[in-house]
C-alpha atoms as a PDB file:
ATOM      1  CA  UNK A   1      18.886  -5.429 -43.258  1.00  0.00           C
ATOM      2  CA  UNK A   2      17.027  -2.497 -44.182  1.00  0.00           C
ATOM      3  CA  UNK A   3      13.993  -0.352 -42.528  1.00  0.00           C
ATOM      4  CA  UNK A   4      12.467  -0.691 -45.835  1.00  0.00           C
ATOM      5  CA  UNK A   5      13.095  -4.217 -46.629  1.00  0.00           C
ATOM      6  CA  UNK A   6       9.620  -6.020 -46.484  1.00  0.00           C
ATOM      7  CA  UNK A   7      10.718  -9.313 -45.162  1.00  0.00           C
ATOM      8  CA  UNK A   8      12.693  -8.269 -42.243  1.00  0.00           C
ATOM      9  CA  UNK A   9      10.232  -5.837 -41.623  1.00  0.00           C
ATOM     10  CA  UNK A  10       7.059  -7.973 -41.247  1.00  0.00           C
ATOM     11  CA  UNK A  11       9.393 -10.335 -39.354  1.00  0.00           C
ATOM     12  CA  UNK A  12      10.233  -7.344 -36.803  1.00  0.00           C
ATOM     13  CA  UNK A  13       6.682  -6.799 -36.820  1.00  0.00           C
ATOM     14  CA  UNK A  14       5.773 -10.159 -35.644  1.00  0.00           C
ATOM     15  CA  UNK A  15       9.164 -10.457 -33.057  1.00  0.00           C
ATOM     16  CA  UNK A  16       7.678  -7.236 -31.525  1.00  0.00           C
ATOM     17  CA  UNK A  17       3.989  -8.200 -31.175  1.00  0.00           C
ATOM     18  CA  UNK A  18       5.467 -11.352 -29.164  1.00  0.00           C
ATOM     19  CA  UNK A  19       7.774  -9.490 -27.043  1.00  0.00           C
ATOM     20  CA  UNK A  20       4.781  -7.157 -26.539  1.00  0.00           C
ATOM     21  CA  UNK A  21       6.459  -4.189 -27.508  1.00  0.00           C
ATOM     22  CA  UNK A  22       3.555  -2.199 -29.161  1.00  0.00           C
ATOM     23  CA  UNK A  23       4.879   1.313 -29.239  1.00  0.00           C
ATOM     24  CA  UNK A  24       8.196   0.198 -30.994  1.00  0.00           C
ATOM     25  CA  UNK A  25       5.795  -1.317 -33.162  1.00  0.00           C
ATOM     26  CA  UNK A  26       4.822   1.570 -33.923  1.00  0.00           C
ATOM     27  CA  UNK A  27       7.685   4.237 -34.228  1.00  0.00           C
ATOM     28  CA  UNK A  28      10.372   2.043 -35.412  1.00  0.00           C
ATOM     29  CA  UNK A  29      10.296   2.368 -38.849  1.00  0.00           C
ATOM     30  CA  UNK A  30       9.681   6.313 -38.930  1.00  0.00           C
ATOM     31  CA  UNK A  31      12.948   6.139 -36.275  1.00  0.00           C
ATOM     32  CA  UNK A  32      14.801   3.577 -38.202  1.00  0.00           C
ATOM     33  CA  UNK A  33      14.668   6.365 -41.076  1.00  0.00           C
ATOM     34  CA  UNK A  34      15.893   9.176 -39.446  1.00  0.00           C
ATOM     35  CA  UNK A  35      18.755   7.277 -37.527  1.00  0.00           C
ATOM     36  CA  UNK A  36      19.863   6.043 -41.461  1.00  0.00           C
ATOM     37  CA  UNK A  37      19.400   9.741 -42.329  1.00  0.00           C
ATOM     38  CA  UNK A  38      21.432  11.199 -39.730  1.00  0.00           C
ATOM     39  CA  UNK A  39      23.509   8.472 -39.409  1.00  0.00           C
ATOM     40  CA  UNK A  40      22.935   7.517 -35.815  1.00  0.00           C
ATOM     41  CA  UNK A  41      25.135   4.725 -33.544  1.00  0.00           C
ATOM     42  CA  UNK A  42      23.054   1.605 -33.467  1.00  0.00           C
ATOM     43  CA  UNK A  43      23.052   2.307 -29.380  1.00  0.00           C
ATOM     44  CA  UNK A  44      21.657   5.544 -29.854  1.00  0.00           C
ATOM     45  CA  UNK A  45      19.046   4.079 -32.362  1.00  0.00           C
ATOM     46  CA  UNK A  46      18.557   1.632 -29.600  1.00  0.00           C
ATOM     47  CA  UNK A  47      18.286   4.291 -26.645  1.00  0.00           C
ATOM     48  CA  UNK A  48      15.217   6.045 -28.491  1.00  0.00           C
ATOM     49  CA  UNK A  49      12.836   3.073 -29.077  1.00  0.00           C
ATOM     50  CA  UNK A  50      13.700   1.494 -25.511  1.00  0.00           C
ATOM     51  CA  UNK A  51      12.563   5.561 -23.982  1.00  0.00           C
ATOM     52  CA  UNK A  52       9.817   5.545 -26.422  1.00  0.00           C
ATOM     53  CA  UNK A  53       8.417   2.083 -24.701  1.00  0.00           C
ATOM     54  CA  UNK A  54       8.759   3.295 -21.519  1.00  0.00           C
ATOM     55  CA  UNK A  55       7.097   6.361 -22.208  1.00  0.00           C
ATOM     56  CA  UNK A  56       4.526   5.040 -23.453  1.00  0.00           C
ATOM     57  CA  UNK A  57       3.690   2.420 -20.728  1.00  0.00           C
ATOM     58  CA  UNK A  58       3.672   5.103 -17.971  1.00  0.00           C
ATOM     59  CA  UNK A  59       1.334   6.821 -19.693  1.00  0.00           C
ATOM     60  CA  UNK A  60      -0.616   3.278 -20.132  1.00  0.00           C
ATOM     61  CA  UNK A  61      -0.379   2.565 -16.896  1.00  0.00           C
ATOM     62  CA  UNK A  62      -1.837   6.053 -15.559  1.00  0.00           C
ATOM     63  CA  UNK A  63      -4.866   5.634 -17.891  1.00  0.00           C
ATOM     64  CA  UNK A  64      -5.053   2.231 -16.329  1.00  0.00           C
ATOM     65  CA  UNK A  65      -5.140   3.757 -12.756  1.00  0.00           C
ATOM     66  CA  UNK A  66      -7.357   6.475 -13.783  1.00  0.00           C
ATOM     67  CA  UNK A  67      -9.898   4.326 -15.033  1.00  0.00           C
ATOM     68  CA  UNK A  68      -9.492   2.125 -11.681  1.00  0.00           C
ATOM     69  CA  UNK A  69      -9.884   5.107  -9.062  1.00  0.00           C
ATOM     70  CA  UNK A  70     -13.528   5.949 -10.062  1.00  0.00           C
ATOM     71  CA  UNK A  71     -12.202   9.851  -9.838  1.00  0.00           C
ATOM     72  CA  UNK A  72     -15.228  12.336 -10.218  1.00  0.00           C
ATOM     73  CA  UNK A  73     -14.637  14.432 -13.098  1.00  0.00           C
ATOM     74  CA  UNK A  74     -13.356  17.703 -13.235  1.00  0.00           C
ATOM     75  CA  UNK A  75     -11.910  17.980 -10.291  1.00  0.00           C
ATOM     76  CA  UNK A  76      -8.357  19.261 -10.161  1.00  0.00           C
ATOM     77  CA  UNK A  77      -6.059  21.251  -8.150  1.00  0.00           C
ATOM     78  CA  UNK A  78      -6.131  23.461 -10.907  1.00  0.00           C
ATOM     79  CA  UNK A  79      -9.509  24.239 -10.838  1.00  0.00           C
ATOM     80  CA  UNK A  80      -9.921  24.466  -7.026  1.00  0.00           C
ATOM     81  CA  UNK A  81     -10.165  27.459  -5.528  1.00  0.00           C
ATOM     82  CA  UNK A  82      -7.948  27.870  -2.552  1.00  0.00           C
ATOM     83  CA  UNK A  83      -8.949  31.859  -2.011  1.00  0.00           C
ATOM     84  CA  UNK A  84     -12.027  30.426  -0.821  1.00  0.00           C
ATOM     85  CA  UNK A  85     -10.457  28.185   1.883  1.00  0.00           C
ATOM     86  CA  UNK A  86      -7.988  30.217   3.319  1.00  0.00           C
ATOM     87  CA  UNK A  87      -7.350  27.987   6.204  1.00  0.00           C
ATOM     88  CA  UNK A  88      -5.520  25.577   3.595  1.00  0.00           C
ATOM     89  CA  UNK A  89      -2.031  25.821   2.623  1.00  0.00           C
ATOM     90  CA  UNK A  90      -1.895  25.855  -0.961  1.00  0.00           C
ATOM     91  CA  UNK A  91       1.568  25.005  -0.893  1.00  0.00           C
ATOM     92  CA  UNK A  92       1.402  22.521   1.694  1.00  0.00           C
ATOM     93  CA  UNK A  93      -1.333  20.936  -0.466  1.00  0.00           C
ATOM     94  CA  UNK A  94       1.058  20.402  -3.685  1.00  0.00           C
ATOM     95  CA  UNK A  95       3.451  18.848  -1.246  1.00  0.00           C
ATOM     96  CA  UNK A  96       0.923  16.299  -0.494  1.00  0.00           C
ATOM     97  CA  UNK A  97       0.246  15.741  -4.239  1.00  0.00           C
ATOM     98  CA  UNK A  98       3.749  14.460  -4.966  1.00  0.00           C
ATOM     99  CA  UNK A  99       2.968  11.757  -2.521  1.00  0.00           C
ATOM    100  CA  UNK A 100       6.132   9.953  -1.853  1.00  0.00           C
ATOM    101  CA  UNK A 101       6.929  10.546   1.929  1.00  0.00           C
ATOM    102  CA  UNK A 102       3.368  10.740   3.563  1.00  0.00           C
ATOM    103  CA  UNK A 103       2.258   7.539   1.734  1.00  0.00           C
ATOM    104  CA  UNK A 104       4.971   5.412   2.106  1.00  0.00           C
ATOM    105  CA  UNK A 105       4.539   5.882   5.736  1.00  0.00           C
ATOM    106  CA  UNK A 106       0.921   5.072   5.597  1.00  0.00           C
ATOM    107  CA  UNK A 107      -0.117   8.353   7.135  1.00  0.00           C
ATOM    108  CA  UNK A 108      -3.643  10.010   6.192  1.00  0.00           C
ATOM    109  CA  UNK A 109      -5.294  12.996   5.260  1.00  0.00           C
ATOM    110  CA  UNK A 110      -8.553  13.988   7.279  1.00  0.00           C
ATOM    111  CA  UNK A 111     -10.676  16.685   5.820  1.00  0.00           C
ATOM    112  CA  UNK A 112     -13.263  18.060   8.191  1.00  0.00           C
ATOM    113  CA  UNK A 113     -16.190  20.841   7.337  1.00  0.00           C
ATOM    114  CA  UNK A 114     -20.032  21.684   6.833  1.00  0.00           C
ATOM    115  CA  UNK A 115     -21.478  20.161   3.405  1.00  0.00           C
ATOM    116  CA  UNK A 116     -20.580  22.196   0.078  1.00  0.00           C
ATOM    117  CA  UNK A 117     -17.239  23.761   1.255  1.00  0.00           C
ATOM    118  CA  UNK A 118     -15.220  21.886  -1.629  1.00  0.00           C
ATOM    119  CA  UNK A 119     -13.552  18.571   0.192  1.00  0.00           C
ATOM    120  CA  UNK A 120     -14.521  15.887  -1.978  1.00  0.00           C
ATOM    121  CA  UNK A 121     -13.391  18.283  -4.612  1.00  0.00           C
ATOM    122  CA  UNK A 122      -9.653  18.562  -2.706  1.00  0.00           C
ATOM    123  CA  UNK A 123     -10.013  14.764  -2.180  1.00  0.00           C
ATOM    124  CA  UNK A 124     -10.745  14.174  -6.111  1.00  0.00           C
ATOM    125  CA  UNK A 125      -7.772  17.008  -7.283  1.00  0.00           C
ATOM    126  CA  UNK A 126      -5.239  15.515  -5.055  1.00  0.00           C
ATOM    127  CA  UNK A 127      -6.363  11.747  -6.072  1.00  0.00           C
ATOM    128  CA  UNK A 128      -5.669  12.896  -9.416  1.00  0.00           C
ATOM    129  CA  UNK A 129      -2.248  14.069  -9.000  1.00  0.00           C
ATOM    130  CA  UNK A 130      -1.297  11.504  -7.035  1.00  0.00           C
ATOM    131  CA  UNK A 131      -1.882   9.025 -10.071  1.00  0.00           C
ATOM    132  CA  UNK A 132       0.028  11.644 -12.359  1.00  0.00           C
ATOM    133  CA  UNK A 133       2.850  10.980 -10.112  1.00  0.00           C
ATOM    134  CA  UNK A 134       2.664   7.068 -10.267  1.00  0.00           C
ATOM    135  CA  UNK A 135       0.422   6.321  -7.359  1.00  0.00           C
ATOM    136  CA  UNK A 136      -2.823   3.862  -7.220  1.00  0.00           C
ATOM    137  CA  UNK A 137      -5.412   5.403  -5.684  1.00  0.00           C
ATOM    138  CA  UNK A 138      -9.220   4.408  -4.970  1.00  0.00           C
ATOM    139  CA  UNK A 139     -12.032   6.957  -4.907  1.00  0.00           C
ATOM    140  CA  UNK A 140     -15.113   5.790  -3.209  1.00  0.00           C
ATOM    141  CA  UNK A 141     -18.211   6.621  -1.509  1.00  0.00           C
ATOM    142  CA  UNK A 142     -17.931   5.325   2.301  1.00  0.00           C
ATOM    143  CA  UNK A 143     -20.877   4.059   2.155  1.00  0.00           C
ATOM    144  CA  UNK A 144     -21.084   1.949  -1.519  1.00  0.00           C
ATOM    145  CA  UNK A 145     -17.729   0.926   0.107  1.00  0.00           C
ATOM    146  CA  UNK A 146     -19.337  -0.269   3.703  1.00  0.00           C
ATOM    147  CA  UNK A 147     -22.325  -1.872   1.053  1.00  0.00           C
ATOM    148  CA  UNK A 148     -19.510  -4.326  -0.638  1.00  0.00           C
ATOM    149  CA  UNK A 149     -17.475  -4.938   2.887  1.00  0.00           C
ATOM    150  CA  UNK A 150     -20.843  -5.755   4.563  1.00  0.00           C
ATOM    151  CA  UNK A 151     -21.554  -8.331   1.642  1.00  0.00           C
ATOM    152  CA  UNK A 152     -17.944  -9.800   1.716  1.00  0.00           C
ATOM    153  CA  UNK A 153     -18.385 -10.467   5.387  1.00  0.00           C
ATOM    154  CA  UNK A 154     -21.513 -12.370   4.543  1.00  0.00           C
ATOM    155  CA  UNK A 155     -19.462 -14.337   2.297  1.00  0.00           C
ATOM    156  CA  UNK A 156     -16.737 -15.014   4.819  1.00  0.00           C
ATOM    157  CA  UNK A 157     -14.626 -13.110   2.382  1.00  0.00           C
ATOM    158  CA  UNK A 158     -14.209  -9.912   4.617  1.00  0.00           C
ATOM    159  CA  UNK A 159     -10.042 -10.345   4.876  1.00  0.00           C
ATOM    160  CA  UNK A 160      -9.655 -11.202   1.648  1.00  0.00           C
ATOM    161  CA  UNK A 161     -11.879  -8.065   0.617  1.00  0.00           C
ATOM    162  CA  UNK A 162      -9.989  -5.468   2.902  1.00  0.00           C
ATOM    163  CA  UNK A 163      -6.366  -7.522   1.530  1.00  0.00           C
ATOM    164  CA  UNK A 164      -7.504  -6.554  -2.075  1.00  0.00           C
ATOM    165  CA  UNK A 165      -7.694  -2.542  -1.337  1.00  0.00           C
ATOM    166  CA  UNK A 166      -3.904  -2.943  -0.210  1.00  0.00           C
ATOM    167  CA  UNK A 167      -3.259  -2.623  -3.794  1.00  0.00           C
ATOM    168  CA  UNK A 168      -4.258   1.059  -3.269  1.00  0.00           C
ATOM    169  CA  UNK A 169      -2.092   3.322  -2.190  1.00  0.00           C
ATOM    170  CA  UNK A 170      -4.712   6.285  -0.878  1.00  0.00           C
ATOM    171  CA  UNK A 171      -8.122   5.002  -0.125  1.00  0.00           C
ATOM    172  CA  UNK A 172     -10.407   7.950  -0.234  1.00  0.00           C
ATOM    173  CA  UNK A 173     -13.251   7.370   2.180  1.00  0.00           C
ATOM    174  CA  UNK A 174     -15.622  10.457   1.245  1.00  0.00           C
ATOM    175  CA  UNK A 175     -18.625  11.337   3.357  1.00  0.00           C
ATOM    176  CA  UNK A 176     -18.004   9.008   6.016  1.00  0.00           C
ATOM    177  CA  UNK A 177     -20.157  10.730   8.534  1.00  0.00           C
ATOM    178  CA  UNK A 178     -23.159   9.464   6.044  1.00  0.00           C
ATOM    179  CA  UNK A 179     -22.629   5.772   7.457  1.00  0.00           C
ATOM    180  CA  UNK A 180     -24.894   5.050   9.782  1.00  0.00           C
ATOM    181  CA  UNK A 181     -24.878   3.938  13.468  1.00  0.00           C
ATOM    182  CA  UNK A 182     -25.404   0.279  12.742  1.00  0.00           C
ATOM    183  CA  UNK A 183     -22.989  -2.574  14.494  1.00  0.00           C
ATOM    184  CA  UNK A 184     -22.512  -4.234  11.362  1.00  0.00           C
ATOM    185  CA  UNK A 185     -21.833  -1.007   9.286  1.00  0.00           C
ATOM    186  CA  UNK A 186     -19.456   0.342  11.375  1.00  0.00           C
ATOM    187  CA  UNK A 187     -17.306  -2.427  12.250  1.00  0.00           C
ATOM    188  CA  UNK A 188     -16.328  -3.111   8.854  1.00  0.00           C
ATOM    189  CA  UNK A 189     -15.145   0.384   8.606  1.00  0.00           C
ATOM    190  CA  UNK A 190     -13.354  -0.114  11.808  1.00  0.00           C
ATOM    191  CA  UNK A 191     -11.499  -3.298  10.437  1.00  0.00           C
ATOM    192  CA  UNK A 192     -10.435  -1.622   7.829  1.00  0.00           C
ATOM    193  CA  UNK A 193      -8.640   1.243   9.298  1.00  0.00           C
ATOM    194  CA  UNK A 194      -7.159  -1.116  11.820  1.00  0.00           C
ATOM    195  CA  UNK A 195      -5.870  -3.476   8.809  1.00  0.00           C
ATOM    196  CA  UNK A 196      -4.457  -0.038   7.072  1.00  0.00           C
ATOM    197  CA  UNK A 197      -3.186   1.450  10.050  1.00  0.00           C
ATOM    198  CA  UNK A 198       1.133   2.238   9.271  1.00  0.00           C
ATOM    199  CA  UNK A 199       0.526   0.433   6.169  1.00  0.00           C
ATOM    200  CA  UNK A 200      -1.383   1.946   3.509  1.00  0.00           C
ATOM    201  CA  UNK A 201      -3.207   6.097   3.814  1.00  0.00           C
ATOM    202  CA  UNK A 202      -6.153   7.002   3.719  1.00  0.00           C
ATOM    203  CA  UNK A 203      -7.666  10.014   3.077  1.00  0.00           C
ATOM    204  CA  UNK A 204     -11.636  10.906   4.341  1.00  0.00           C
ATOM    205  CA  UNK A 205     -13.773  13.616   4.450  1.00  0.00           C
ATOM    206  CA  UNK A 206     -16.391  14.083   7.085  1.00  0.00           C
ATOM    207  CA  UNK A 207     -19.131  16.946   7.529  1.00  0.00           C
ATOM    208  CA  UNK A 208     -19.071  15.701  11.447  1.00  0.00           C
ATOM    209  CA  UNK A 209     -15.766  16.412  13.884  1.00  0.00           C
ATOM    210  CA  UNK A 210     -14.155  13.866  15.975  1.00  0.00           C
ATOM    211  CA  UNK A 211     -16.587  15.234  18.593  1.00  0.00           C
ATOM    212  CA  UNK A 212     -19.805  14.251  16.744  1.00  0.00           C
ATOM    213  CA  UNK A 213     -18.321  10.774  15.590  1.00  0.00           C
ATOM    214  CA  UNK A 214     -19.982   8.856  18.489  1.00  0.00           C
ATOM    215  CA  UNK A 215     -22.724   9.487  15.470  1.00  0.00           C
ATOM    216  CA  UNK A 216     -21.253   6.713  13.593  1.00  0.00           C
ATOM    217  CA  UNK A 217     -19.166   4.401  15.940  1.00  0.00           C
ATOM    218  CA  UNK A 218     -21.937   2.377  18.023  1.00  0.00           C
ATOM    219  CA  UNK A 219     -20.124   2.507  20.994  1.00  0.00           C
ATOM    220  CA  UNK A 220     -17.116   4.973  22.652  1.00  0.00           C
ATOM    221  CA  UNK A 221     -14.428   2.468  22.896  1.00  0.00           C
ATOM    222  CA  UNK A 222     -14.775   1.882  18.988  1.00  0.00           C
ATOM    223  CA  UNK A 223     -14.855   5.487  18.365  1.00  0.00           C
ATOM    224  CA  UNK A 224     -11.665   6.502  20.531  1.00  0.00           C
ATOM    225  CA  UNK A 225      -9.763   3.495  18.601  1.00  0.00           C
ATOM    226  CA  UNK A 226     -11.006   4.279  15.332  1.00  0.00           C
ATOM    227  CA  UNK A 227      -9.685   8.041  15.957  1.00  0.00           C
ATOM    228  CA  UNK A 228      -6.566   7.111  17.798  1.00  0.00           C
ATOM    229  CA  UNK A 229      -5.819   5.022  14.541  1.00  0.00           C
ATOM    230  CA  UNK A 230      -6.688   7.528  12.187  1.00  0.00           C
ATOM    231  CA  UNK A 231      -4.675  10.973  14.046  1.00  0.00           C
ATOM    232  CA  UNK A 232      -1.635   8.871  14.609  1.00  0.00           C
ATOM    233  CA  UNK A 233       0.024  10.099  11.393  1.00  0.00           C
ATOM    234  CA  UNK A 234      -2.242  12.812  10.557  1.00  0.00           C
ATOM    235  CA  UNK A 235      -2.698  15.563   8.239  1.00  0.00           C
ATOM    236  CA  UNK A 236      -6.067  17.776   9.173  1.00  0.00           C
ATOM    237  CA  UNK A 237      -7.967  20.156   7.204  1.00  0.00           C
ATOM    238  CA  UNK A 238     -10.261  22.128   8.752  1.00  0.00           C
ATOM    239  CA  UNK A 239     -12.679  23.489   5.879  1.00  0.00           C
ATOM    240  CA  UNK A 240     -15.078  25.744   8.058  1.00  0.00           C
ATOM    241  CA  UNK A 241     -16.341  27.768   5.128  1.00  0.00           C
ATOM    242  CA  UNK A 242     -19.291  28.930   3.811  1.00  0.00           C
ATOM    243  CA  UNK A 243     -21.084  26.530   1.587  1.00  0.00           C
ATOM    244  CA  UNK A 244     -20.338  26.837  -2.478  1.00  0.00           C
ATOM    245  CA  UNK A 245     -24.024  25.535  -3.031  1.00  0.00           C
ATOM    246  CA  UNK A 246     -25.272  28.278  -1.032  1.00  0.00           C
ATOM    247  CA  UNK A 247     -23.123  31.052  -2.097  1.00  0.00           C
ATOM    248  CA  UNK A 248     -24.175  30.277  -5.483  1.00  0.00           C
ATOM    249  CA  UNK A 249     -27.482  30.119  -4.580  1.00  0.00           C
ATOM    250  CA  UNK A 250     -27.740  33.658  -2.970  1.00  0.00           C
ATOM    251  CA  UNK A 251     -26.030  35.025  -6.132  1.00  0.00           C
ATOM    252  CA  UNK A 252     -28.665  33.883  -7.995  1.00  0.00           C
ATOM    253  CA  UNK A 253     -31.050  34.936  -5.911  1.00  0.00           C
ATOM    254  CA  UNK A 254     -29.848  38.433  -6.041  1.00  0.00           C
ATOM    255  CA  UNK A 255     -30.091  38.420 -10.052  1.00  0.00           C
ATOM    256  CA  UNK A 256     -27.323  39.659 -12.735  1.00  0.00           C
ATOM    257  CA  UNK A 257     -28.010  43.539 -11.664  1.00  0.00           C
ATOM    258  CA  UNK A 258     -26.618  42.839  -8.405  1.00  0.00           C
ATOM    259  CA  UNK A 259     -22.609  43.013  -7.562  1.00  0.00           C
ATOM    260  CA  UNK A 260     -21.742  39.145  -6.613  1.00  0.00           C
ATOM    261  CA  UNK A 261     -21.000  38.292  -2.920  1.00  0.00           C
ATOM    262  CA  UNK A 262     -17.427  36.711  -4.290  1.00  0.00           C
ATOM    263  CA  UNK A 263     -16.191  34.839  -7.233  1.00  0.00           C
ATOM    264  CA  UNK A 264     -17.637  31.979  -8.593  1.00  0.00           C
ATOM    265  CA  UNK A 265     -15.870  29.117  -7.133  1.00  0.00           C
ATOM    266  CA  UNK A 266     -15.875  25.168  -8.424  1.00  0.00           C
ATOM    267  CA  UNK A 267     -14.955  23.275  -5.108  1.00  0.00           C
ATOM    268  CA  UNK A 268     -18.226  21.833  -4.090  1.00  0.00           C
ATOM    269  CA  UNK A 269     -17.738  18.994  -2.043  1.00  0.00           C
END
């Protein structure tokens, strides 16, 4: 048989679409002529399309998870600006982004600080490179996410709903401080950090310390669990910092003939 032989090549063609093998579909014959140009082993031959598959379903499978973890655009750790938070570690931060011993423990990430101050941006960035790195991750507004729990208890289906997220390895809770003090709010938020407690991470941001989260737990018993659970295995930021929104703001306020206050940053929360 030859790479160029029509038959056997059409054949291939069809073998390959059944054993869903798309991108040796595509490479093989542009291979298959370099390997009879350079004269290559038929296991080396062999050893390029099988790397070229699995290349190519990582990268698949990352735009599959990307598309999944409802990311905001545009933000990346790249793009954050850590002289602007100089109570966070930037090096501590790309630790967390590889991901593998803080999530397979189930431990979380709690970022704390005043509206515009660039956590939902961290949160995003470090969603993102999680994927990159292989992990399934699920970006949400806490309270869309409270929304579909609430309904799913309505349906009986709350378990089954909070069973589903497993699937996730980093839930990202952002602006949890937003739900409100409602009983039936609120407990479905409890049940699920009980159910992902040691199992799976989470990782939520919150304009309101631990102090002020009697705010959103209706009672203190629920609120002392729901922390207890959550600080366990803990990573804190503290992100007391002047807001982005309002820095900006002032700058423009003071017009282009005026010297800025800082550099433009892009971490608004």
């Amino acid at each position: 048989m030859t790479a160029t032989d029509p038959i056997d090549a059409g054949r291939l063609s069809l073998a390959l679409n059944d054993l869903r093998l798309p991108a040796i579909k595509l490479v093989w014959p542009e291979l298959a002529a370099r390997a009879d140009k350079e004269g290559w082993p038929a296991a080396r031959f062999l050893a390029a399309l099988a790397e070229h598959e699995i290349a190519e379903r990582a990268n698949r499978r990352i735009q599959r998870h990307l598309e999944e973890a409802r990311l905001p655009p545009g933000k990346t750790l790249d793009s954050f600006d850590f002289e602007a938070v100089p109570m966070l570690s930037k090096a501590q931060i790309m630790a967390l982004a590889a991901g593998d011993s803080w999530l397979e423990k189930g431990a979380n990430l709690l970022a704390f600080g005043p509206p515009g101050t660039g956590k939902s941006h961290l949160a995003a960035a470090l969603g993102l490179a999680l994927i990159e790195n292989g992990w399934r991750v699920l970006f949400t507004r806490t309270t869309d996410l409270v929304q579909k729990l609430q309904a799913a208890r309505r349906d009986l289906q709350l378990e089954a709903a909070i069973a589903k997220l497993d699937k996730y390895h980093l839930l990202i809770l952002d602006d949890i401080a937003y739900v409100t003090k409602d009983q039936a709010e609120t407990s479905v938020i409890f049940e699920l950090i009980a159910a992902r407690y040691e199992r799976r991470s989470l990782l939520i941001t919150s304009n309101q310390p631990f102090g002020e989260w009697h705010r959103i737990f209706p009672d203190q018993v629920m609120t002392l669990a729901a922390v207890d659970r959550l600080v366990h295995h803990a990573t804190i930021f503290e992100m007391n910092v002047e807001s982005y929104r309002r820095r900006t703001a002032v700058e423009r306020k003071r017009g282009p003939g005026r010297p800025p206050t800082r550099a433009t940053i892009n971490t608004s929360s």
